[in-house]
C-alpha atoms as a PDB file:
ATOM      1  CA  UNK A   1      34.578 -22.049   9.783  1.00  0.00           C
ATOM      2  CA  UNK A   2      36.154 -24.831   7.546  1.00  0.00           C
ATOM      3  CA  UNK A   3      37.192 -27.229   9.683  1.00  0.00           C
ATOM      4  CA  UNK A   4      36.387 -30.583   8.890  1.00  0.00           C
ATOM      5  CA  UNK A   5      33.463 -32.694   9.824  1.00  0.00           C
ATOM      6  CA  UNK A   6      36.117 -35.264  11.972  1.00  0.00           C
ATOM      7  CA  UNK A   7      37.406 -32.418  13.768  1.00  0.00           C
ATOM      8  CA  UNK A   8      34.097 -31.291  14.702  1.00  0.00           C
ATOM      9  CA  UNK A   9      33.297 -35.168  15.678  1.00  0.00           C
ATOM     10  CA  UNK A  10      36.593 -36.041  17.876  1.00  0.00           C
ATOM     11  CA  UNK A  11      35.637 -32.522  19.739  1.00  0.00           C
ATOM     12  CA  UNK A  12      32.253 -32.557  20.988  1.00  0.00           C
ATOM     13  CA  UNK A  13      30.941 -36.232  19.363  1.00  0.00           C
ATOM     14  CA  UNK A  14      31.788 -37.889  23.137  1.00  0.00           C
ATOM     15  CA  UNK A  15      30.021 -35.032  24.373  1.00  0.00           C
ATOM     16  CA  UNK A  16      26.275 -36.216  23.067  1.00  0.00           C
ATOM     17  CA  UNK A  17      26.293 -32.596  20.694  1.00  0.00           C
ATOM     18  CA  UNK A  18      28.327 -33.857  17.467  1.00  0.00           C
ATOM     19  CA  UNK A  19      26.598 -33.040  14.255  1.00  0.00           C
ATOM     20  CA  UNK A  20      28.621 -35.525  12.509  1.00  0.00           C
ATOM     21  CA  UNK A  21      27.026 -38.893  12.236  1.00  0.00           C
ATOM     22  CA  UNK A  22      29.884 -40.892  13.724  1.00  0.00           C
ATOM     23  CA  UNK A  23      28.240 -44.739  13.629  1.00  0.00           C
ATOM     24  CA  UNK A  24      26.591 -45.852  17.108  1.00  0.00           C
ATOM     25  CA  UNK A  25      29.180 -48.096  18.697  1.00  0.00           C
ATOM     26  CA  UNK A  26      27.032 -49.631  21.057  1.00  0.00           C
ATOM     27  CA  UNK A  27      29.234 -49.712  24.191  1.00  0.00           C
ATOM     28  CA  UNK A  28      29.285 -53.522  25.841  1.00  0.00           C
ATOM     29  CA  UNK A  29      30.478 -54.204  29.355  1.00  0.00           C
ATOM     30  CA  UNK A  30      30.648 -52.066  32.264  1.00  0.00           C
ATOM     31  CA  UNK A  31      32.275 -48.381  32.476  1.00  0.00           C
ATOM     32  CA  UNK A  32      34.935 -48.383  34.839  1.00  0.00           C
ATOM     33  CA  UNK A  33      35.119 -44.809  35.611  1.00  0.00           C
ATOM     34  CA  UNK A  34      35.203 -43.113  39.224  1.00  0.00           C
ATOM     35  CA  UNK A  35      35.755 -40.403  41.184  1.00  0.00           C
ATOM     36  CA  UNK A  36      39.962 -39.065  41.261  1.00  0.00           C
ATOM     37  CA  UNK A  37      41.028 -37.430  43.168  1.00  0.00           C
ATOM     38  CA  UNK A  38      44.696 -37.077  43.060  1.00  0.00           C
ATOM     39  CA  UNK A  39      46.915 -34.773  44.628  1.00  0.00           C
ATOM     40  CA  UNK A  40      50.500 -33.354  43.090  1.00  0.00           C
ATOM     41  CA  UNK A  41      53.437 -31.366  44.258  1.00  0.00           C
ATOM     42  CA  UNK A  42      53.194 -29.314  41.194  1.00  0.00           C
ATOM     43  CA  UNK A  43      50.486 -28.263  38.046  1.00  0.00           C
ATOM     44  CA  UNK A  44      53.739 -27.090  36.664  1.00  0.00           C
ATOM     45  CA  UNK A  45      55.794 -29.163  33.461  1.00  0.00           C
ATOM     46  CA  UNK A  46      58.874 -29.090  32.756  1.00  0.00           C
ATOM     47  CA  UNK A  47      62.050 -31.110  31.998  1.00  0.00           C
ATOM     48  CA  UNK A  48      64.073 -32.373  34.967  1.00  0.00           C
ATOM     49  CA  UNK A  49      67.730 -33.306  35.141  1.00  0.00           C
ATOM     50  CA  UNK A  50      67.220 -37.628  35.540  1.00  0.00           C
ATOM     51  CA  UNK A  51      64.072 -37.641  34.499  1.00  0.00           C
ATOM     52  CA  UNK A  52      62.362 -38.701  31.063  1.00  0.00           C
ATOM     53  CA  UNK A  53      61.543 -35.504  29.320  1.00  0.00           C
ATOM     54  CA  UNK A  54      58.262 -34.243  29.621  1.00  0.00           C
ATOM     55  CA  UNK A  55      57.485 -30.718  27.333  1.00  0.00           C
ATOM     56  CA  UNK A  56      58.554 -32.744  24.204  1.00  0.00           C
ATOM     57  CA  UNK A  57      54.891 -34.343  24.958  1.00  0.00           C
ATOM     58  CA  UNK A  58      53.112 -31.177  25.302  1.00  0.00           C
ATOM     59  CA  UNK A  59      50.269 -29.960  22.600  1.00  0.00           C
ATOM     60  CA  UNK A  60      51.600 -26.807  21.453  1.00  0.00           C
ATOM     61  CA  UNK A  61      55.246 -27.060  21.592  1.00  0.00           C
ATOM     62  CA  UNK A  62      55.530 -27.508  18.137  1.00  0.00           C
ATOM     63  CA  UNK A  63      53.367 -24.449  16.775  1.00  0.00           C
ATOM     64  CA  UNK A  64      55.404 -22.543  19.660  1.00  0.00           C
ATOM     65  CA  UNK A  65      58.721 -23.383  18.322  1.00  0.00           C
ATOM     66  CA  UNK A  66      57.667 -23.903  14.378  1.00  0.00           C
ATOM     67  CA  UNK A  67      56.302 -20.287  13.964  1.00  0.00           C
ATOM     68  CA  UNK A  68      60.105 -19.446  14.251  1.00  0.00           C
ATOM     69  CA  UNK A  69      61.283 -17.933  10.553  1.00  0.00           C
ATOM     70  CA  UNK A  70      63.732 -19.528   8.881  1.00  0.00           C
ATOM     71  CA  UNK A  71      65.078 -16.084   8.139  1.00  0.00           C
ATOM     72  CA  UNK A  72      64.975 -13.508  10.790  1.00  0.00           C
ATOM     73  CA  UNK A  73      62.200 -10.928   9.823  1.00  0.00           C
ATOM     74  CA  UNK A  74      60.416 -12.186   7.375  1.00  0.00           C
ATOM     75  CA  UNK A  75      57.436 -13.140  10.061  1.00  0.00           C
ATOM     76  CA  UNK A  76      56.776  -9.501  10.173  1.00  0.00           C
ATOM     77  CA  UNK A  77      57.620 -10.194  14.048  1.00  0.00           C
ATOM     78  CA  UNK A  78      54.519 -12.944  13.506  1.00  0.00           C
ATOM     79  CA  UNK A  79      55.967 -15.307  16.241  1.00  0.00           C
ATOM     80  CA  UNK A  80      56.509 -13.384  18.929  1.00  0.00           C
ATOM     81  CA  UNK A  81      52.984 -11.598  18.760  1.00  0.00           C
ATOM     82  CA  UNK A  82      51.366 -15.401  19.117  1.00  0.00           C
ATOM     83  CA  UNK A  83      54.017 -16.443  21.526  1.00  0.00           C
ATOM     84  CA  UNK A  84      53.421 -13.761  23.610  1.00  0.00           C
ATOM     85  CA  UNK A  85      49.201 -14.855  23.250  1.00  0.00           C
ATOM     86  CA  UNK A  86      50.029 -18.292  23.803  1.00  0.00           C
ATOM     87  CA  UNK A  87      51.956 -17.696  26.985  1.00  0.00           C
ATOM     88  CA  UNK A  88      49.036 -16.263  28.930  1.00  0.00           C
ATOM     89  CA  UNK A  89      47.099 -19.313  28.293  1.00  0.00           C
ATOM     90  CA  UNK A  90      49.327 -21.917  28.977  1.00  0.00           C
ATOM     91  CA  UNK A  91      51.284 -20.246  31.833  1.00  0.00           C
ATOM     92  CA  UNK A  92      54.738 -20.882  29.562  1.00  0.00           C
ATOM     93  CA  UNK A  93      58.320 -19.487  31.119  1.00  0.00           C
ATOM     94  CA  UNK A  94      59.830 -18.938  28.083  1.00  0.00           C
ATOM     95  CA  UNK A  95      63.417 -19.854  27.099  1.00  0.00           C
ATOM     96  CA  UNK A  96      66.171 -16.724  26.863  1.00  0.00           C
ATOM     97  CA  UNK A  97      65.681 -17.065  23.207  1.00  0.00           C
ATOM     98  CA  UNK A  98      62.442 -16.820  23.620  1.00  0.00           C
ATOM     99  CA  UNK A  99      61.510 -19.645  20.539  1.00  0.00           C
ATOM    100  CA  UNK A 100      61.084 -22.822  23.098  1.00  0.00           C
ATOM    101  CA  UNK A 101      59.600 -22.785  27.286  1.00  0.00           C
ATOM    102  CA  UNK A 102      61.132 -24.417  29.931  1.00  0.00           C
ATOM    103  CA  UNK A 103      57.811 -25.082  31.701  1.00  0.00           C
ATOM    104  CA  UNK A 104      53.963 -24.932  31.281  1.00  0.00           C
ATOM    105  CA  UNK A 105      50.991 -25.429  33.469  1.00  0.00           C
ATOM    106  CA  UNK A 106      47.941 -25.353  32.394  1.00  0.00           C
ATOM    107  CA  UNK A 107      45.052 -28.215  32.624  1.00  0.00           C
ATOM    108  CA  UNK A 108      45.129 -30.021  29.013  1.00  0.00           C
ATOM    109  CA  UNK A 109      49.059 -31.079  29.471  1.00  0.00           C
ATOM    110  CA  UNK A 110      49.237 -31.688  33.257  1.00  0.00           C
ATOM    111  CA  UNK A 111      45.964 -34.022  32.075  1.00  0.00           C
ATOM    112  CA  UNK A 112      47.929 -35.839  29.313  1.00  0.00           C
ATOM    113  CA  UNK A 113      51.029 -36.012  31.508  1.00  0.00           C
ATOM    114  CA  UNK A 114      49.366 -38.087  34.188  1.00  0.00           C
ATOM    115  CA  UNK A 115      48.067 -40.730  31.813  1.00  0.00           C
ATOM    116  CA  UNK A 116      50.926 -40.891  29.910  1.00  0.00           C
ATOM    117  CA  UNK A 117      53.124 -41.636  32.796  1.00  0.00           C
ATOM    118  CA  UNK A 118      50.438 -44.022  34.829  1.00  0.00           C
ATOM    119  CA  UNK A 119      49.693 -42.378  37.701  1.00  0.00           C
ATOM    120  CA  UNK A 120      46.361 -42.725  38.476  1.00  0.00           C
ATOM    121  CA  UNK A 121      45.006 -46.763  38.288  1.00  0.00           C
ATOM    122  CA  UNK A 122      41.440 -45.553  37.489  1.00  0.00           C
ATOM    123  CA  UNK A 123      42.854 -43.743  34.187  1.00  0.00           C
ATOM    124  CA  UNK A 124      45.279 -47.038  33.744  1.00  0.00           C
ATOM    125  CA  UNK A 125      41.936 -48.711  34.096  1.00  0.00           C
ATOM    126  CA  UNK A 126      40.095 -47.297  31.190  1.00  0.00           C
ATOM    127  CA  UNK A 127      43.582 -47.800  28.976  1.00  0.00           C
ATOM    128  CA  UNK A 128      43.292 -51.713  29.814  1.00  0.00           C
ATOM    129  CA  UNK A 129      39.746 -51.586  29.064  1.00  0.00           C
ATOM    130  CA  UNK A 130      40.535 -50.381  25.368  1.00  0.00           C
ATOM    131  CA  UNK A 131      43.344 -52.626  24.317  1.00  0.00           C
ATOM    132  CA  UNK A 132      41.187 -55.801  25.866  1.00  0.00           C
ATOM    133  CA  UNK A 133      38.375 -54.497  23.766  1.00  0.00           C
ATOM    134  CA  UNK A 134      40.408 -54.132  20.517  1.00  0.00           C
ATOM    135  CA  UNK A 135      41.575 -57.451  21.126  1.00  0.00           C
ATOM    136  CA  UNK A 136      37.895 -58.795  21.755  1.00  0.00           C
ATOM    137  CA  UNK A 137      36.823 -56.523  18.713  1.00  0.00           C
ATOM    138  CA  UNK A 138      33.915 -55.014  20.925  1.00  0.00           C
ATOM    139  CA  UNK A 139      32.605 -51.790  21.488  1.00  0.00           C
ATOM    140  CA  UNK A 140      33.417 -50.246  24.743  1.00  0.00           C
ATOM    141  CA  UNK A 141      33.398 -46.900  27.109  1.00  0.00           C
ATOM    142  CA  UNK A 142      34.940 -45.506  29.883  1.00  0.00           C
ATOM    143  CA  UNK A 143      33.031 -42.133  30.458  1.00  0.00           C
ATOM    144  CA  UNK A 144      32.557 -40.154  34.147  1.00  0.00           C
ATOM    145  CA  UNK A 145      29.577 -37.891  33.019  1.00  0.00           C
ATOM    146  CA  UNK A 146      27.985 -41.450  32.441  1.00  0.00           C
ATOM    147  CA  UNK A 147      28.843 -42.579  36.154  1.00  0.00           C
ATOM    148  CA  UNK A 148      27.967 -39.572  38.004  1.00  0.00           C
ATOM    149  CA  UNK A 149      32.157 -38.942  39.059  1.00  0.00           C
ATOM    150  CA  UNK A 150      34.478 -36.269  38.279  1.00  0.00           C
ATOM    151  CA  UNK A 151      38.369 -36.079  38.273  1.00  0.00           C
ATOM    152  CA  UNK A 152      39.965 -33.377  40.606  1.00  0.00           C
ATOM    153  CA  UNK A 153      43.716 -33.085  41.082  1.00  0.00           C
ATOM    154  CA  UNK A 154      45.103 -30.873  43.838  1.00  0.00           C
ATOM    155  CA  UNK A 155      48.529 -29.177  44.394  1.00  0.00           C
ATOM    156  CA  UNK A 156      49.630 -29.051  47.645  1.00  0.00           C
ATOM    157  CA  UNK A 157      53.132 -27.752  46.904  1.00  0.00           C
ATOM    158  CA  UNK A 158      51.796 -24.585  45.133  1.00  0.00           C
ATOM    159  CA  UNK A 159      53.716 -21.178  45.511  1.00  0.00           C
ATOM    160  CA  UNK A 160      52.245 -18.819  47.879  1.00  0.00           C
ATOM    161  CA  UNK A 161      51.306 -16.923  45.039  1.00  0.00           C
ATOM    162  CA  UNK A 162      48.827 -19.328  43.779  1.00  0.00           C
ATOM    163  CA  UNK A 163      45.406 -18.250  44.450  1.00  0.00           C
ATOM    164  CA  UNK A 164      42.970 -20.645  46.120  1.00  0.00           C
ATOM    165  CA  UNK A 165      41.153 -21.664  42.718  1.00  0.00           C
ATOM    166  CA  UNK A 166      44.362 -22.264  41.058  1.00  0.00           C
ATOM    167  CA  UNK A 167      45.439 -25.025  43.604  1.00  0.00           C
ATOM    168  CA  UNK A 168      42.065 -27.098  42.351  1.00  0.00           C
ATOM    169  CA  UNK A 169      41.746 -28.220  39.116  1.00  0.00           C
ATOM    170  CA  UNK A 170      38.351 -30.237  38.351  1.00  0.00           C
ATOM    171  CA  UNK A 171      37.769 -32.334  34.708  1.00  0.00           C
ATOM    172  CA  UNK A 172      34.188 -32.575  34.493  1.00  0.00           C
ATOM    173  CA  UNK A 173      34.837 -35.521  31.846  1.00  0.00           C
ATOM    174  CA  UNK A 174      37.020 -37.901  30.920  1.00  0.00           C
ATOM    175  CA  UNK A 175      36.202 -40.460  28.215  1.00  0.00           C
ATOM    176  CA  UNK A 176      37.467 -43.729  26.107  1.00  0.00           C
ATOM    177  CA  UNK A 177      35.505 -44.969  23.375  1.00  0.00           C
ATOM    178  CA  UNK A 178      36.318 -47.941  21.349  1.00  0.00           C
ATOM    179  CA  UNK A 179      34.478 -47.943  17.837  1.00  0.00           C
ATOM    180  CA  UNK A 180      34.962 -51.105  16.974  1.00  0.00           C
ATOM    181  CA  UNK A 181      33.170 -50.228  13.075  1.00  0.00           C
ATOM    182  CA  UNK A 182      35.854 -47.644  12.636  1.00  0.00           C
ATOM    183  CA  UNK A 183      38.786 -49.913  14.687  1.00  0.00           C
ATOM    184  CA  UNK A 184      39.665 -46.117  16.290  1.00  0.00           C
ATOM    185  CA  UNK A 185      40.134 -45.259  20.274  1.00  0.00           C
ATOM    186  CA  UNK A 186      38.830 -42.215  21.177  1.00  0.00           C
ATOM    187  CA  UNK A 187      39.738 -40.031  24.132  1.00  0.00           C
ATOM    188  CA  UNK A 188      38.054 -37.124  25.066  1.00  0.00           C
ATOM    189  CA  UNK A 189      38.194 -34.480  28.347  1.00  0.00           C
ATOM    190  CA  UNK A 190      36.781 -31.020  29.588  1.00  0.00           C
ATOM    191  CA  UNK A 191      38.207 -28.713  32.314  1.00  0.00           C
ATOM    192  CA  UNK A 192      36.155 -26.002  33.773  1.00  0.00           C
ATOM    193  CA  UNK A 193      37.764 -23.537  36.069  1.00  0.00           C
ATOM    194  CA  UNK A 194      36.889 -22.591  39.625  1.00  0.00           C
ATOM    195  CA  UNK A 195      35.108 -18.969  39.309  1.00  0.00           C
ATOM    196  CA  UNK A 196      37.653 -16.452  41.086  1.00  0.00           C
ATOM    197  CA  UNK A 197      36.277 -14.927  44.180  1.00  0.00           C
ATOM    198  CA  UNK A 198      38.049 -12.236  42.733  1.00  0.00           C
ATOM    199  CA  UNK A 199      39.664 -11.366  39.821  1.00  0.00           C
ATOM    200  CA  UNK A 200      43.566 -10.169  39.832  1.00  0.00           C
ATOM    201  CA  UNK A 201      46.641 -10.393  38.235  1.00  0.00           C
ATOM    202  CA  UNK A 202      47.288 -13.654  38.932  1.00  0.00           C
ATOM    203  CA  UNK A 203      44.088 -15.135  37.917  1.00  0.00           C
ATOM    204  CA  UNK A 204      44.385 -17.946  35.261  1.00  0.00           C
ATOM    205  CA  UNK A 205      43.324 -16.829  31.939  1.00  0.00           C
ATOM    206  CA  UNK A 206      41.375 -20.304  31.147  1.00  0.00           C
ATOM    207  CA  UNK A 207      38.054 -20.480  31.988  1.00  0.00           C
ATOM    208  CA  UNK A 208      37.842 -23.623  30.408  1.00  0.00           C
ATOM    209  CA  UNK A 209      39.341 -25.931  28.021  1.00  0.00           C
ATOM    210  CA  UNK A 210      38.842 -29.283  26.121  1.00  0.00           C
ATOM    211  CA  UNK A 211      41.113 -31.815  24.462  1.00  0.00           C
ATOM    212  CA  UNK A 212      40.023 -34.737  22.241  1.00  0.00           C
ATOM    213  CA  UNK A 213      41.975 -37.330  19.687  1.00  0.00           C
ATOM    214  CA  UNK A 214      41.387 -40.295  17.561  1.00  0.00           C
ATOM    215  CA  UNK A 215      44.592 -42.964  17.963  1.00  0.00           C
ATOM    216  CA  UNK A 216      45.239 -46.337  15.496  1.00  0.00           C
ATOM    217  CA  UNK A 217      43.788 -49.492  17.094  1.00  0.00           C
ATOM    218  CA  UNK A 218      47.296 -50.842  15.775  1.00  0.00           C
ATOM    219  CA  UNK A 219      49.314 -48.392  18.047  1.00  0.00           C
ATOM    220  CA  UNK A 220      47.077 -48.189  20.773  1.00  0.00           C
ATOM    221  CA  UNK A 221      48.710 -49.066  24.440  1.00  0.00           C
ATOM    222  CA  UNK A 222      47.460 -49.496  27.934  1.00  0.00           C
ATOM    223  CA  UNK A 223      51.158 -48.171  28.784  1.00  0.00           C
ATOM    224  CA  UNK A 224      53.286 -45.008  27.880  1.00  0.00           C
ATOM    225  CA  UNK A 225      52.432 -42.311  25.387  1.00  0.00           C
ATOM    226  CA  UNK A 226      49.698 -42.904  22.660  1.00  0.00           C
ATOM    227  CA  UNK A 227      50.296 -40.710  19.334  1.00  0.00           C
ATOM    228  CA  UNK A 228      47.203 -39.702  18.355  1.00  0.00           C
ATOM    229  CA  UNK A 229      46.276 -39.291  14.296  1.00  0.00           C
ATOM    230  CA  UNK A 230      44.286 -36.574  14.915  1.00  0.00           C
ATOM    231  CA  UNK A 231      43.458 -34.279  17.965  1.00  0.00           C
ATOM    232  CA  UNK A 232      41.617 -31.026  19.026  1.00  0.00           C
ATOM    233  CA  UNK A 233      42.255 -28.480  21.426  1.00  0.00           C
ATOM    234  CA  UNK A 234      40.268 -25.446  22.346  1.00  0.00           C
ATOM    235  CA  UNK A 235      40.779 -23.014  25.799  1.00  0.00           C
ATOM    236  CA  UNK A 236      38.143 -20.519  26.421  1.00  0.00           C
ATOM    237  CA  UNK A 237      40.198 -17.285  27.875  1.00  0.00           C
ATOM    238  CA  UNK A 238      38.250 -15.214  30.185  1.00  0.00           C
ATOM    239  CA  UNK A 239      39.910 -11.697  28.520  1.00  0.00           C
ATOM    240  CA  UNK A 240      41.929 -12.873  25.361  1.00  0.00           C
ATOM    241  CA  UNK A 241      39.112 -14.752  23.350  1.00  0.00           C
ATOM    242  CA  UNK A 242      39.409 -18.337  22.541  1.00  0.00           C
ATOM    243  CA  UNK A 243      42.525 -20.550  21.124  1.00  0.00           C
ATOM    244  CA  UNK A 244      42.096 -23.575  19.436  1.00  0.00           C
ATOM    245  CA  UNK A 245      44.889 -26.254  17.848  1.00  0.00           C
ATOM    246  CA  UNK A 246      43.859 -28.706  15.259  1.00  0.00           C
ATOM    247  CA  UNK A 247      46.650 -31.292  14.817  1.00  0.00           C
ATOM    248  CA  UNK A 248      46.795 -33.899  11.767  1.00  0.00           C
ATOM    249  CA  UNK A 249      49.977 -36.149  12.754  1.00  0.00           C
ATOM    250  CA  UNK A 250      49.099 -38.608   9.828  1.00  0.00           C
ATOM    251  CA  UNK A 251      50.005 -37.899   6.159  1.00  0.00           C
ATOM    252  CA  UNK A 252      49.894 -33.882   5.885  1.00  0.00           C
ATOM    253  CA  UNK A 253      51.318 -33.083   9.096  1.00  0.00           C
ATOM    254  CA  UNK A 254      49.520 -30.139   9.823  1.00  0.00           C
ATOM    255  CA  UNK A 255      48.805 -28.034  12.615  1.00  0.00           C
ATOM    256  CA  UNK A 256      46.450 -25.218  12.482  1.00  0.00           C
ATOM    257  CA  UNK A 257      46.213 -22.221  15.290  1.00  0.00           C
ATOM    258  CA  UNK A 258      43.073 -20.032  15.784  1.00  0.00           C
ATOM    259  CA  UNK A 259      42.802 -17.827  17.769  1.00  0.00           C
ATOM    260  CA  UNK A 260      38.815 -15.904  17.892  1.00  0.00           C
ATOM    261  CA  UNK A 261      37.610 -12.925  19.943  1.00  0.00           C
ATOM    262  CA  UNK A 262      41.084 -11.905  20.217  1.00  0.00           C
ATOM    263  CA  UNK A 263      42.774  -8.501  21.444  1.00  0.00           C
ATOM    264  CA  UNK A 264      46.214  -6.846  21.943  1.00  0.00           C
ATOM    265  CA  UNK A 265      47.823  -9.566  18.670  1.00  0.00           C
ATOM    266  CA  UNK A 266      49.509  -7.472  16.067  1.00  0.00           C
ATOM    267  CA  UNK A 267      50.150  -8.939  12.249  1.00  0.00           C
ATOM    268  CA  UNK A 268      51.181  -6.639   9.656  1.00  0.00           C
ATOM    269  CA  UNK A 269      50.511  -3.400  11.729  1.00  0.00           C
ATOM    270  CA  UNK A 270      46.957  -4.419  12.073  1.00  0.00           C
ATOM    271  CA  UNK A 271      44.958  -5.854  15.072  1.00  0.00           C
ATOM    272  CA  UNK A 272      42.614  -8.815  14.145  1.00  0.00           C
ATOM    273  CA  UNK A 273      40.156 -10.484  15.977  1.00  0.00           C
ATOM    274  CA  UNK A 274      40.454 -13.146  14.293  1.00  0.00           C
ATOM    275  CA  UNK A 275      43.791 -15.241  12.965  1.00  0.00           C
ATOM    276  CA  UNK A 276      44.576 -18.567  11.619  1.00  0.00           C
ATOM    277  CA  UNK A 277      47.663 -19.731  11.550  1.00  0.00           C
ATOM    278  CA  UNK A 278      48.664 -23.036   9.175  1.00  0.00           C
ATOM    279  CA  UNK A 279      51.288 -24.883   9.835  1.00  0.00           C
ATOM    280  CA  UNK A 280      52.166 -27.430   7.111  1.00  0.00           C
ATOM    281  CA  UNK A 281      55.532 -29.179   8.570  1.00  0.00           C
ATOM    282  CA  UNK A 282      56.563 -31.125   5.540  1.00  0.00           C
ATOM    283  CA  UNK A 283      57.082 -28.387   3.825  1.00  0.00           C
ATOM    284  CA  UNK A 284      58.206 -26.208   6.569  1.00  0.00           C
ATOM    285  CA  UNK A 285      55.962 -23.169   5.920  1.00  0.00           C
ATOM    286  CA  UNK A 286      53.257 -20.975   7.311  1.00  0.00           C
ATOM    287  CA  UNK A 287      50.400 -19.438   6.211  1.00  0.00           C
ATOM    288  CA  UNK A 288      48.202 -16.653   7.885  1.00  0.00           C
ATOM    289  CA  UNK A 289      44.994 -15.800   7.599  1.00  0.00           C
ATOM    290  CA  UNK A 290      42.958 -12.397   9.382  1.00  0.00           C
ATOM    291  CA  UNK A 291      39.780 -10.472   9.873  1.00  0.00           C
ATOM    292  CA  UNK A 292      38.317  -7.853  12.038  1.00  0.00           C
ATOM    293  CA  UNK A 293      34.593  -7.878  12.655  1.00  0.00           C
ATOM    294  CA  UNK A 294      33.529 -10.534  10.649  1.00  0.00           C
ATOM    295  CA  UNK A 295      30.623 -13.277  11.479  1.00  0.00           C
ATOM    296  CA  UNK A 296      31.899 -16.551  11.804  1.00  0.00           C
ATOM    297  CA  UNK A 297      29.790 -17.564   8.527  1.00  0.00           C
ATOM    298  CA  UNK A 298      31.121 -14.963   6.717  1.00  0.00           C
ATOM    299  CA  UNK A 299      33.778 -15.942   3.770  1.00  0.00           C
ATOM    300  CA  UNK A 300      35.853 -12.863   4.783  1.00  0.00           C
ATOM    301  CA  UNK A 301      36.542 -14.422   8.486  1.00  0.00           C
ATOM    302  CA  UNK A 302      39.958 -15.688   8.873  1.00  0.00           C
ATOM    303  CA  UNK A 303      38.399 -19.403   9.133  1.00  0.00           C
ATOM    304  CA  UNK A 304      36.833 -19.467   6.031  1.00  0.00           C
ATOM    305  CA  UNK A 305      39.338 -17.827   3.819  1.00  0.00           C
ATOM    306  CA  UNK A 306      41.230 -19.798   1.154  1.00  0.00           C
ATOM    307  CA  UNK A 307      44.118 -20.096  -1.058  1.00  0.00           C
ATOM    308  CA  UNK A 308      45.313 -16.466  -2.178  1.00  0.00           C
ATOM    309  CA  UNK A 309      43.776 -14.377   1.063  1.00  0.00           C
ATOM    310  CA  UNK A 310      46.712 -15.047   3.223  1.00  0.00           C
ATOM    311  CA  UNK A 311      48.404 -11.901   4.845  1.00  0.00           C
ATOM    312  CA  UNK A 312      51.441 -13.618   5.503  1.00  0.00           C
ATOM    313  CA  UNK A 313      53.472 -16.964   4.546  1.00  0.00           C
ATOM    314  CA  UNK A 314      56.886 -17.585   5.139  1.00  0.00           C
ATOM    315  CA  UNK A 315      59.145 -20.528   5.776  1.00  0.00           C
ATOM    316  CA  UNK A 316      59.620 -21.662   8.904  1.00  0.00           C
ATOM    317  CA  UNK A 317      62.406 -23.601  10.889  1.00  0.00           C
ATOM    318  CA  UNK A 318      62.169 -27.620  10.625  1.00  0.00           C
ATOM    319  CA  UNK A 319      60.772 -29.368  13.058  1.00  0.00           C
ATOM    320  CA  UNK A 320      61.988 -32.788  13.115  1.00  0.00           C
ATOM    321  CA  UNK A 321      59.186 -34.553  15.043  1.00  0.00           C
ATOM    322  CA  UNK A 322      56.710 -33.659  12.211  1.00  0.00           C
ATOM    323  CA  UNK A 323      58.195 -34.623   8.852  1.00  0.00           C
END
């Protein structure tokens, strides 16, 4: 698929596999990473009456409300076919409208959420180590793979509903680089799911899931919420295929959805396989791509169709955050 060599990098490049020659940093001092774990009352986000807001903060809010039509029907009934995808993965409740959710959990935003707000001093750790290493100009890492240790928050408020594996949720990284050539933080994490003793209804559909981002040296805090520039997303479902987000917050401000090895999504009476969905917020308008049965090197799979092969565009309502 066409996605750009810096997506491909800020995914997988902290993972040792990137194809993209990103230049060797050269990581100086020592890697402050260690075992978390953590426990919660809840995996579950949402907004709370006294509280600082939380969903604004979450990865696909935007795409989830922005796929809304400006004018009612010309989507083809577009958004709530991927709302209703979207929801199985991230465990949404949606709003009575049904264009916004009240709450999410799933392991990608309960993630960002803790380091955003400080919680955990180890993760608060690795945030100090990157500012004091933008200020020193030197490379640096924090990385777990590196050190052996692995992140594990547990919910011990979980409704009696909640099977076992669901109460456990286990990051088998979590990394900072500093790239002191580029002057760009990098954060990077991966979430692999418990196996189900069994499989039932309530089952989580992630199997696994990954979340990476390149922020400003300029911007970059060891406190609050970090914009990133750029960031990737990608769940593996263990029935609905794969979804991943590719998010440009710098100059286009663009989002695009993609959703692979899907079933049971509906756009223009047909059932793809394959859909991308882009989201260009300046200009408050969609564009939608599809194919059925086609290789992902083929020029006839949604990913690597261009200008003129769209199914579907339409404009969509503003969303403020992204203009």
């Amino acid at each position: 698929m066409r996605h750009s060599c810096f997506f491909t990098a800020i995914s997988i490049a902290l993972l040792g596999i990137s194809g993209c020659k990103m230049a060797d940093t050269g990581p100086t001092g020592i890697n402050p990473a260690s075992n978390v774990d953590y426990s919660l009352p809840t995996f579950t986000l949402q907004d709370r009456e006294g509280l600082e807001p939380v969903l604004k903060y979450t990865v696909f809010r935007d795409v989830y409300r922005g796929v809304e039509p400006l004018v009612a029907g010309n989507d083809n009934g577009l958004a709530a076919e991927l709302r209703e995808h979207l929801d199985a993965f991230l465990n949404t409740v949606p709003t009575q409208s049904g264009t916004d959710y009240i709450s999410t959990r799933n392991p990608v935003d309960l993630m960002n959420e803790v380091i955003r707000s400080g919680q955990v001093d180890n993760f608060n750790e690795g945030r100090r180590l990157m500012v004091s290493s933008i200020r020193d100009n030197r490379a640096a890492t924090y990385n777990t793979p590196a050190n052996q240790v692995l992140t594990r928050f547990s919910e011990y408020n979980s409704d009696e509903n909640t099977p076992p594996e669901d109460r456990a949720w286990i990051y088998r990284m979590l990394d900072w680089t500093y790239n002191a050539n580029m002057g760009k933080v990098f954060r990077a994490m991966l979430f692999v799911a418990t196996p189900p003793a069994q499989t039932t209804s309530a089952t989580p559909e992630i199997a696994s899931a990954s979340w990476s981002g390149r922020y400003a040296k300029e911007t970059f805090s060891a406190t609050g919420f970090n914009m990133p520039e750029y960031s990737a997303t990608s769940f593996e479902g263990r029935s609905r295929g794969k979804v991943e987000l590719l998010q440009e917050f710098v100059a286009l401000q663009r989002d695009t959805l993609i959703l692979t090895e899907a079933s049971g999504v509906s756009v223009n009476g047909t059932e793809p396989d394959c859909v991308r969905a882009v989201f260009q917020y300046n200009t408050s308008r969609v564009k939608v791509f599809i194919s059925k049965d086609k290789p992902s090197n083929s020029p006839n799979n949604c990913g690597n169709q261009t200008e003129g092969e769209q199914v579907l565009e339409y404009d969509i309502v503003t969303i403020d955050t992204r203009q």
